[in-house]
Protein backbone atom coordinates (compact mmCIF):
# COMPACT_ATOMS: atom_id res chain seq x y z
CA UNK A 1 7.89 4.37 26.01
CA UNK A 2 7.11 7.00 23.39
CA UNK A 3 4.10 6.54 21.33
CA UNK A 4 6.07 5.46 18.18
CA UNK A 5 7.76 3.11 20.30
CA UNK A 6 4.48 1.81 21.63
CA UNK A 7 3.44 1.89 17.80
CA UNK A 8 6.78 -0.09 16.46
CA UNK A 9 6.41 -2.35 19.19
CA UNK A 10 2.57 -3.22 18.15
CA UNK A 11 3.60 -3.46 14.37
CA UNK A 12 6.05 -5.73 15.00
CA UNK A 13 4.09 -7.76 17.18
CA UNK A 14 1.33 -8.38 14.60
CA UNK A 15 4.09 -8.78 11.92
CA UNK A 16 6.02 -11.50 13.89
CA UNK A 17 2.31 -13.40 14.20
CA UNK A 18 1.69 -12.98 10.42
CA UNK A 19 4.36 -14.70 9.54
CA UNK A 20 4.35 -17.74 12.55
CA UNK A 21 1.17 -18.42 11.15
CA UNK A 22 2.13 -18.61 8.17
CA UNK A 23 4.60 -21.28 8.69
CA UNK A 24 2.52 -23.27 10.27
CA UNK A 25 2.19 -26.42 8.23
CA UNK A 26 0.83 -29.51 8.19
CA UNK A 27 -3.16 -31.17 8.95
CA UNK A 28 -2.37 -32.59 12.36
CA UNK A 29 -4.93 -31.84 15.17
CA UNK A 30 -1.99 -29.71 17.11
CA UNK A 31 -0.98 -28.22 13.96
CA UNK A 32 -4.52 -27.07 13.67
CA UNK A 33 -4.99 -25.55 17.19
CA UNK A 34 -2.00 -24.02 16.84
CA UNK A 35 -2.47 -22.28 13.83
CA UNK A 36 -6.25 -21.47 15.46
CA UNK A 37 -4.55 -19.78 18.75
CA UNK A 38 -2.23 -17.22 17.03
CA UNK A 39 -4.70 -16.21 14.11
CA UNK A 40 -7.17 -15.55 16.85
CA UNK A 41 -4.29 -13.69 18.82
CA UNK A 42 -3.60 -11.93 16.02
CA UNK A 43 -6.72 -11.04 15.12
CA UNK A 44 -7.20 -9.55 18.49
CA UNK A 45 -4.19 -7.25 18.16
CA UNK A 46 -5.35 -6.25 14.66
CA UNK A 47 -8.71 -5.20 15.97
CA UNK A 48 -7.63 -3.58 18.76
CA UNK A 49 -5.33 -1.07 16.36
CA UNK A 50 -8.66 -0.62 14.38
CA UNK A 51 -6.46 -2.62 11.17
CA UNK A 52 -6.51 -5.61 9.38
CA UNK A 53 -3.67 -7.06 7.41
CA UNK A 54 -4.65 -10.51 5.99
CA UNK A 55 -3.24 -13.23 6.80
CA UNK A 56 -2.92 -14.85 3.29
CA UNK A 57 -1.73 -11.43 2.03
CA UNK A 58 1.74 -11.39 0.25
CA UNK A 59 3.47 -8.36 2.06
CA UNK A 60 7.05 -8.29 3.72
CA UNK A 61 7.30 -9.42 7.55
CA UNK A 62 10.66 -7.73 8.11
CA UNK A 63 10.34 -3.95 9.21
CA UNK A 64 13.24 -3.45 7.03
CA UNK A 65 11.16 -4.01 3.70
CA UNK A 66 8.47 -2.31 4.84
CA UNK A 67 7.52 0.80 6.80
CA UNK A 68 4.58 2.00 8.87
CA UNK A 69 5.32 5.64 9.99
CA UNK A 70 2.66 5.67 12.76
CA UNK A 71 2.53 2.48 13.27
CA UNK A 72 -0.67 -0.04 11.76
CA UNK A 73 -3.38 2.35 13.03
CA UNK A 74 -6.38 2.26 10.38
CA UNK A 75 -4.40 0.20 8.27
CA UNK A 76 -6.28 -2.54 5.88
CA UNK A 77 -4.81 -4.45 3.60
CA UNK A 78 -6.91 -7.26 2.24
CA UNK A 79 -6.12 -11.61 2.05
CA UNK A 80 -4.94 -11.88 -1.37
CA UNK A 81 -3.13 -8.30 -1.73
CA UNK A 82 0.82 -8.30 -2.98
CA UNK A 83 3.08 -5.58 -1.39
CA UNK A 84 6.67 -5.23 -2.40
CA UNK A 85 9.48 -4.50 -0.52
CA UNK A 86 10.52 -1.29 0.85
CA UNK A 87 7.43 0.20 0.89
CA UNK A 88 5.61 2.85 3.16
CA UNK A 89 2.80 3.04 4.24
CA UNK A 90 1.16 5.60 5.94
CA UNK A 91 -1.85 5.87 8.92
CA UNK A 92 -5.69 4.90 7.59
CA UNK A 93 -4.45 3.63 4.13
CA UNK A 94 -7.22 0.79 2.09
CA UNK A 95 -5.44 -1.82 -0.07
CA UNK A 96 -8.91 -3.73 -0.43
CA UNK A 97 -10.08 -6.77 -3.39
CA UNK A 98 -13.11 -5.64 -4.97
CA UNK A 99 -15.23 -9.23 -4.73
CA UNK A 100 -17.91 -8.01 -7.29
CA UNK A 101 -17.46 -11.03 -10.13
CA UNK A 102 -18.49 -8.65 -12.76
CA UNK A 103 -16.57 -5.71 -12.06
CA UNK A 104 -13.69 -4.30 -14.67
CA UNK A 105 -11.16 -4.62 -11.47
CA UNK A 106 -12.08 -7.97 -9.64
CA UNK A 107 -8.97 -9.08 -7.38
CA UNK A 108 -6.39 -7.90 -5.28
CA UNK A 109 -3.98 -5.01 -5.76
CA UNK A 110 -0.40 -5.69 -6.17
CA UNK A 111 2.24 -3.20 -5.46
CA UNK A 112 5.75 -2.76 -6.63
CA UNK A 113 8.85 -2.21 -4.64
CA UNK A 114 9.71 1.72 -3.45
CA UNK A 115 5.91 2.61 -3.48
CA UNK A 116 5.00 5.33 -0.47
CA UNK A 117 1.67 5.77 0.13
CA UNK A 118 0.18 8.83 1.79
CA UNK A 119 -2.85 8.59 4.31
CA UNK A 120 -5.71 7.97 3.65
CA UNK A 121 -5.14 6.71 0.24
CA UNK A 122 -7.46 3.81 -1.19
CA UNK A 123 -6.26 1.17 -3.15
CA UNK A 124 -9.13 -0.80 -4.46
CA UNK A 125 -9.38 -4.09 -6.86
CA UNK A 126 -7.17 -5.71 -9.38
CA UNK A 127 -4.62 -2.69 -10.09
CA UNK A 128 -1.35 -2.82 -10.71
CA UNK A 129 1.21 -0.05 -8.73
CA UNK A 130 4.53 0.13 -10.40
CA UNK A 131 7.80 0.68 -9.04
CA UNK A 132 9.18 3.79 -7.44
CA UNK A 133 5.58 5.18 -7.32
CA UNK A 134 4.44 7.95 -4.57
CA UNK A 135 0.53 7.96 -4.54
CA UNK A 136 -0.48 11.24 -2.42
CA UNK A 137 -2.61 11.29 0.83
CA UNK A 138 -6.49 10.79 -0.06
CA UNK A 139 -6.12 9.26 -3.48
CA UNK A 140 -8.45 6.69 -4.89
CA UNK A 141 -7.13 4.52 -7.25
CA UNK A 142 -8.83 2.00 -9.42
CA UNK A 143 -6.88 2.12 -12.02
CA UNK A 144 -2.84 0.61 -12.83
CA UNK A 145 -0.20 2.86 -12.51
CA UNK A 146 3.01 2.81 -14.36
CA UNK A 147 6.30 3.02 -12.92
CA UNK A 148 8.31 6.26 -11.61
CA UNK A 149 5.07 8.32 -11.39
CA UNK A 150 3.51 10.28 -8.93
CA UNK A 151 -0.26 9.87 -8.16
CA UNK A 152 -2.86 13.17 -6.65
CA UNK A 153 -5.95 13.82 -5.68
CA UNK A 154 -9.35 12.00 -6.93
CA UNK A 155 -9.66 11.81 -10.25
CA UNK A 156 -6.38 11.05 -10.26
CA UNK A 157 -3.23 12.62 -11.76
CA UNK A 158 -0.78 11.09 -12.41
CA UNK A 159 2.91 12.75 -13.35
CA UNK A 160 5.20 10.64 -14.97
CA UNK A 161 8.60 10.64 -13.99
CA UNK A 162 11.96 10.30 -16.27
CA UNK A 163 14.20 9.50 -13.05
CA UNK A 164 13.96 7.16 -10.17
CA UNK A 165 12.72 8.61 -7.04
CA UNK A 166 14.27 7.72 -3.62
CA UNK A 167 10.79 7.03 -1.88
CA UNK A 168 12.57 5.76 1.57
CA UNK A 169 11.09 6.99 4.47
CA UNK A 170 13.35 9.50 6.66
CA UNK A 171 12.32 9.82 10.59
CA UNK A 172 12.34 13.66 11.15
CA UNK A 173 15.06 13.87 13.55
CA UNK A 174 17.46 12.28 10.90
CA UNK A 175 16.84 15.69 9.00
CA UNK A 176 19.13 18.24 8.92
């Protein structure tokens, strides 16, 4: 098995367990233990991939609507964060609530649908990501971005767009 096998595999495994646990309903003792065994399975897998994707968080469970490139390794995206579909994401990428009460940003980010996100890029408290938006590999932001733009470096820069951008990811040996 090649690595991004191995890494597909594992993100699909922890996907699968995101969303079992979160249809499991109901107060019942068995309900409960349940719902215990396969967050603490998941957990496991999570930590062992040095990642954490909430369990409460509102992201896509079908590979299809969302993509991991190298798989979920570094990868933390916090409880209450929103992801839209067909997004990518990319190896060591932060989309963290900032808990601070009296901060300008308190929350969770929400992202829009089409976003690609380089590595190493840090997402951080209530900002909202338009649609069709690439944000570039080490950017901070703590700040909303509009729609069809393109986001670089720290302090940011952000270039609007007049057109939609295709941000789908493209494996390399489907290049020409």
């Amino acid at each position: 098995m090649l690595k991004s096998d191995f890494d597909k595999a594992t993100t699909i495994k922890i996907l699968n367990l995101k969303f079992k646990i979160s249809q499991i309903t109901g107060g019942g003792v068995i309900f409960k233990a349940i719902r215990f065994i396969r967050i603490r399975k998941y957990r496991k897998l999570c930590h062992k991939n040095n990642s954490f994707i909430g369990v409460s968080s509102d992201i896509p469970t079908d590979l299809h609507l969302i993509t991991f490139p190298h798989g979920i390794s570094g990868v933390y995206i916090s409880e209450k964060a929103k992801i839209g579909n067909n997004c990518t994401i990319f190896q060591q990428v932060t989309i963290g609530s900032n808990t601070l009460s009296d901060s300008k940003h308190y929350g969770a980010p929400t992202i829009g649908n089409n976003v690609y996100i380089g590595a190493g890029a840090k997402i951080i408290g209530n900002v909202n990501i338009g649609d069709d938006v690439r944000i570039g590999a080490n950017a901070v932001i703590v700040n909303d971005i509009p729609s069809n733009s393109t986001v670089v470096v720290s302090p940011n820069r952000v270039i609007a767009h007049h057109n939609k951008r295709d941000n789908t990811f493209k494996s390399i040996d489907k290049l020409k």
